[in-house]
Protein backbone atom coordinates (compact mmCIF):
# COMPACT_ATOMS: atom_id res chain seq x y z
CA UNK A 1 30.80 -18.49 -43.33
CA UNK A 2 33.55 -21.01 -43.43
CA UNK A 3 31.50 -24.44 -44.86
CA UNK A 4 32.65 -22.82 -48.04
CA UNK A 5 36.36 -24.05 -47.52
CA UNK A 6 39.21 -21.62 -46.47
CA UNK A 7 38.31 -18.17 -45.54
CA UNK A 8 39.49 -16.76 -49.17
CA UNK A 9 36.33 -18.56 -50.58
CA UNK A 10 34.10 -16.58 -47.95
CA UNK A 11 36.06 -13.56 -49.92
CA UNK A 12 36.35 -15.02 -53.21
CA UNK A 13 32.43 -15.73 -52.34
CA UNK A 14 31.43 -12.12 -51.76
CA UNK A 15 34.01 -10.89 -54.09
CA UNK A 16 32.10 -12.51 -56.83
CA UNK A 17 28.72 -11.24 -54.91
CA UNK A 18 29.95 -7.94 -55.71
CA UNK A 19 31.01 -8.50 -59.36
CA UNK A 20 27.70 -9.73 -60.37
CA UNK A 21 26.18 -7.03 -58.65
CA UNK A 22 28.34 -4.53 -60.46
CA UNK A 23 27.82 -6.40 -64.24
CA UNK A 24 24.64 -7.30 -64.11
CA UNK A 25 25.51 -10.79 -64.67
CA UNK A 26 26.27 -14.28 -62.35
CA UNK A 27 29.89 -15.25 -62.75
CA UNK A 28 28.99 -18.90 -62.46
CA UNK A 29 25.93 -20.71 -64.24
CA UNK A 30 25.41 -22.31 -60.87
CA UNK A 31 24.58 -19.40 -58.97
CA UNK A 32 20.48 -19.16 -59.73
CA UNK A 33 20.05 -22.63 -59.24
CA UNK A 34 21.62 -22.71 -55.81
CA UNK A 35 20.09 -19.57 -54.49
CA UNK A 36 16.52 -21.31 -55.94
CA UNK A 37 17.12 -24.61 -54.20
CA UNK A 38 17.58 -22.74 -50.83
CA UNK A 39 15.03 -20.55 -51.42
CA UNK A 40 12.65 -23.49 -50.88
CA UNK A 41 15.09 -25.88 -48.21
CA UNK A 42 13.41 -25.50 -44.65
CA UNK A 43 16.85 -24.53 -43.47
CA UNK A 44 17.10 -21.30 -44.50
CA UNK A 45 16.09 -18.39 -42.73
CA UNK A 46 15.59 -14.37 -43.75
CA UNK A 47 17.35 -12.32 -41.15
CA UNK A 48 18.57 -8.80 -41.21
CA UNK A 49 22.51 -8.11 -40.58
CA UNK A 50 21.80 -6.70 -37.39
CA UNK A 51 20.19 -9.74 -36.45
CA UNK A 52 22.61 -11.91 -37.76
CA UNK A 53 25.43 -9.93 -35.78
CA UNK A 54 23.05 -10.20 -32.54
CA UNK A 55 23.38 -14.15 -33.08
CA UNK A 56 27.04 -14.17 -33.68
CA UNK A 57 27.48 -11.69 -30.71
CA UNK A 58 25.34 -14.10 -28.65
CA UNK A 59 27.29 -16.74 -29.28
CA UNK A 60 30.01 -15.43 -27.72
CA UNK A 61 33.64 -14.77 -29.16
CA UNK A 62 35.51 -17.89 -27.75
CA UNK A 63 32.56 -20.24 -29.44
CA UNK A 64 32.96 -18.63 -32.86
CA UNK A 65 36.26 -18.88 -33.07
CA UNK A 66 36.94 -22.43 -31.72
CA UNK A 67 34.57 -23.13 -34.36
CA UNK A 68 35.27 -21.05 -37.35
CA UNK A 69 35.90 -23.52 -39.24
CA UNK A 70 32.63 -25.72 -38.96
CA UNK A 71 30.00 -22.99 -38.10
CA UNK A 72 27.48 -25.84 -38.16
CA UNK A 73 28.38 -26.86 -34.68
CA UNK A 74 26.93 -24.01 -32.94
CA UNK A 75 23.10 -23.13 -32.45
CA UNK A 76 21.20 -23.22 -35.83
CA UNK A 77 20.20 -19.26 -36.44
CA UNK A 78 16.68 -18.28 -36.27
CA UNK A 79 13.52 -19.03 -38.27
CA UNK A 80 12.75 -16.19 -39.52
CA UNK A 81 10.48 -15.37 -43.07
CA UNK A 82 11.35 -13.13 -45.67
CA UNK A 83 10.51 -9.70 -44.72
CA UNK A 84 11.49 -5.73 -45.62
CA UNK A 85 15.62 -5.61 -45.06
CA UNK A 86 15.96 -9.26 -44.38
CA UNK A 87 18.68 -11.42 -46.17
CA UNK A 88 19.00 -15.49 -47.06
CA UNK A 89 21.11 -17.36 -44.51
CA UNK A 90 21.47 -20.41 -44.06
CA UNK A 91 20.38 -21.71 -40.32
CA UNK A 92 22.79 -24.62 -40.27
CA UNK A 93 26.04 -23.25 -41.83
CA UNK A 94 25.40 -19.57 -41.12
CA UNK A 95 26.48 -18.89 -44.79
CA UNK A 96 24.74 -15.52 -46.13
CA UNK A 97 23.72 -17.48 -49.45
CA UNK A 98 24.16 -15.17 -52.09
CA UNK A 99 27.51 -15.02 -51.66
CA UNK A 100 28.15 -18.60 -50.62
CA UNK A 101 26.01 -19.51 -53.86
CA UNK A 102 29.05 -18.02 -56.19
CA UNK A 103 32.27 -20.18 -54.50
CA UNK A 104 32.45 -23.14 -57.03
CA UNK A 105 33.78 -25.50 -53.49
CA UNK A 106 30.92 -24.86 -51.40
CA UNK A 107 28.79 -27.61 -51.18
CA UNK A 108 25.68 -27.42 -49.04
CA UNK A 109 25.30 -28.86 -46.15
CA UNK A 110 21.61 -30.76 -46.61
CA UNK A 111 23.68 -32.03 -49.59
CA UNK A 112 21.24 -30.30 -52.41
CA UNK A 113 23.78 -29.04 -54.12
């Protein structure tokens, strides 16, 4: 969510999610390499939208957005493993990582990359 800057790089982020999915083709040479590393970091989980929504909605309104801008201060998500429907978060920033993957400012939070 918002670890990757300003709230136009979570757009900018999922814009360029959705222009790679449309080409064929990553944007930024960067992208594989990130989505790779947190593929194998212990911090990242597999969780379906609904569930991520259930977490956010758990977490109350007032909590997410006093913190909005450092999402890392609330609960870490769930441990979940990959399964049917699921998709890559990450557990400490909340980021959905293949669209946090393509914002050139993001910078992960374990520091891999």
């Amino acid at each position: 969510m918002t670890c990757c800057g300003k709230a136009k790089n979570i757009v900018r982020g999922y814009a360029n999610l959705a222009i790679d999915k449309a080409t064929g083709e990553n944007k930024y040479e960067f992208t594989d390499s990130r989505i790779r590393t947190c593929h194998g970091c212990d911090k990242s989980t597999w969780l379906t939208w609904t569930e991520y929504y259930d977490w956010l909605k758990a977490q109350g309104v007032v909590n997410i957005i006093k913190n909005f801008d450092d999402l890392s201060k609330l609960p870490e998500l769930p441990k979940k493993e990959n399964r049917k429907g699921t998709k890559l978060f990450c557990m400490i920033c909340k980021c959905f990582i293949p669209a946090a993957a393509r914002v050139p400012e993001k910078k992960c939070e374990l520091g891999k990359w």
